[in-house]
C-alpha atoms as a PDB file:
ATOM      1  CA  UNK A   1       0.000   0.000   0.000  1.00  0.00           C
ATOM      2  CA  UNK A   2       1.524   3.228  -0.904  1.00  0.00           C
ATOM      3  CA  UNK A   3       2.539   5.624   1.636  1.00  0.00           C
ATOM      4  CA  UNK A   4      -0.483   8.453   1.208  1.00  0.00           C
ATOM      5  CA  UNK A   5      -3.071   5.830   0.787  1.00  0.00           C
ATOM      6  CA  UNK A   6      -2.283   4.541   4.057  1.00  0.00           C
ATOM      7  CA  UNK A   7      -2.537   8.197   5.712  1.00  0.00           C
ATOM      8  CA  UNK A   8      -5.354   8.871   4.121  1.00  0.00           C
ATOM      9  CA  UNK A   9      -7.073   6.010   5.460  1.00  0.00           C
ATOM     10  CA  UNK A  10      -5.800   6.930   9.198  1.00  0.00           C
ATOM     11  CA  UNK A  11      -6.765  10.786   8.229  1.00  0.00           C
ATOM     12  CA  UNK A  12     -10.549   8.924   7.839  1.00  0.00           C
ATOM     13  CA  UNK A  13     -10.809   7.031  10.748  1.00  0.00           C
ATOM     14  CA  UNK A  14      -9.663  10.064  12.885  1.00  0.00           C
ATOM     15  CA  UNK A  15     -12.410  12.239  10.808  1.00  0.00           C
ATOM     16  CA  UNK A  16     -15.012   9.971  10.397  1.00  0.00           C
ATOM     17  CA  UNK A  17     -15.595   9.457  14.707  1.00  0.00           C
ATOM     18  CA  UNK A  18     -14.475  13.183  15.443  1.00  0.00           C
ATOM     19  CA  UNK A  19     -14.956  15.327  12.104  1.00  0.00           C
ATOM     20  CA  UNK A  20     -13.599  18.469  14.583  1.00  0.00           C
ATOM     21  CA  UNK A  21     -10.122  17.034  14.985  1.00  0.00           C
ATOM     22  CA  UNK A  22      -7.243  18.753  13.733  1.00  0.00           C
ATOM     23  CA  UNK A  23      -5.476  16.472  10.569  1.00  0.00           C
ATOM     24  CA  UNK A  24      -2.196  17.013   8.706  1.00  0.00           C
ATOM     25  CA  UNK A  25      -3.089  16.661   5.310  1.00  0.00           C
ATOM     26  CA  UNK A  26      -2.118  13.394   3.775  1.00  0.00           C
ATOM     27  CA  UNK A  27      -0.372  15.048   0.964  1.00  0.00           C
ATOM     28  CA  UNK A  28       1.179  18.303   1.364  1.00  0.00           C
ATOM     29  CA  UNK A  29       1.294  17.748   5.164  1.00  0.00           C
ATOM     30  CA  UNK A  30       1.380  21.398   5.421  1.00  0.00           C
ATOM     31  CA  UNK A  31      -2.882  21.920   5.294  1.00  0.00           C
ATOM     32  CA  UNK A  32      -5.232  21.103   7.589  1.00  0.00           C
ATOM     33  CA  UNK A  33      -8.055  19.129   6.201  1.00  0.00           C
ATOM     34  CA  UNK A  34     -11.621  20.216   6.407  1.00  0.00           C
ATOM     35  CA  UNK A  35     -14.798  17.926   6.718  1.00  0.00           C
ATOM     36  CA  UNK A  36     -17.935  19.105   4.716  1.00  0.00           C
ATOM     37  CA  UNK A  37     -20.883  16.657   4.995  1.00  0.00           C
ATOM     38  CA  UNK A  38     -23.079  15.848   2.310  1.00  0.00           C
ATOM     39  CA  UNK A  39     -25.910  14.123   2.283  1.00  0.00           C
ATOM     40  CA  UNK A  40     -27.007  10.616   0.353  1.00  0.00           C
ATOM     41  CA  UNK A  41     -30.646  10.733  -0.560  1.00  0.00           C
ATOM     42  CA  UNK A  42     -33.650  11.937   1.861  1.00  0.00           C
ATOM     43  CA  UNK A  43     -33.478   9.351   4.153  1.00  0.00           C
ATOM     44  CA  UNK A  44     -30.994  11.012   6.514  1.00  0.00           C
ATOM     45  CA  UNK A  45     -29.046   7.961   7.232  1.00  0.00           C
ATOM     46  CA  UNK A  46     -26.249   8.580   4.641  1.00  0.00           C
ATOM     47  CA  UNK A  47     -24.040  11.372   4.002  1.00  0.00           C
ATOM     48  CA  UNK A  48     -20.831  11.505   2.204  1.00  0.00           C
ATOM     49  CA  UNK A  49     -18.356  13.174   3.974  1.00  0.00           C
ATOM     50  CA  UNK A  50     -15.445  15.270   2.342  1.00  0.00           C
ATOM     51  CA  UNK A  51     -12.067  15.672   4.016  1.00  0.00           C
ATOM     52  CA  UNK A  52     -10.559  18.767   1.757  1.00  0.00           C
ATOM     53  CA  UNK A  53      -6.717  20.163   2.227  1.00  0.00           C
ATOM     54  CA  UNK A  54      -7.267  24.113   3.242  1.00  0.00           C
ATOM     55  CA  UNK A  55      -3.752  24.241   1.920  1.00  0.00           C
ATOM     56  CA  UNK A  56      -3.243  22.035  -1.200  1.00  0.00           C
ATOM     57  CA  UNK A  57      -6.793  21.427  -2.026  1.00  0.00           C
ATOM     58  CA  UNK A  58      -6.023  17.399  -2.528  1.00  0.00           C
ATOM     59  CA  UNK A  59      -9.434  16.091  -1.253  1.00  0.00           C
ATOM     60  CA  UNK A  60     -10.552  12.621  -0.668  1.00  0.00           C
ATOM     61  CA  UNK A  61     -14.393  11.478   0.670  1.00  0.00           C
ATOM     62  CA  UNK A  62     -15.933   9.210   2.503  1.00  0.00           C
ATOM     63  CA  UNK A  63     -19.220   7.594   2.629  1.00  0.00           C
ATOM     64  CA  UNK A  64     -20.809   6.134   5.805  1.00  0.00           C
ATOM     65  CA  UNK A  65     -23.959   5.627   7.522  1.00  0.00           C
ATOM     66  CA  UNK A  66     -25.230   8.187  10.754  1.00  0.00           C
ATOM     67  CA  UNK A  67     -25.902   5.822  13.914  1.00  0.00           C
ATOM     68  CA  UNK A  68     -29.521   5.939  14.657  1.00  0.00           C
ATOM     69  CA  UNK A  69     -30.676   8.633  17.435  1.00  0.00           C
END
């Protein structure tokens, strides 16, 4: 697995149970990323969620379901 894959995959765990943390960017490693939620249909239970570089503007998302409230 190449090198950024894998920190992109640790920068989505981090962000996908706390989408306020603070996360190098996989990339440039000089950017933060940002999280912008989207969501998947009406039903509520989806949303994609984007983790953008406020430096480099490398971007990668992902897609996951909202626990049930």
């Amino acid at each position: 697995m190449k090198t950024e894959t894998k920190k992109w995959l640790d920068a989505g765990h981090i962000l996908q149970n706390d989408p306020n943390a603070k996360v190098s960017c996989p990339e440039c490693g000089v950017g933060i990323l940002i999280v912008k939620d989207e969501p998947i249909g009406t039903s509520g239970k989806r949303i994609d969620r984007y983790l953008i570089c406020n430096n480099c503007g490398k971007w990668n998302v992902i897609t996951m379901e909202l626990p049930e409230k």
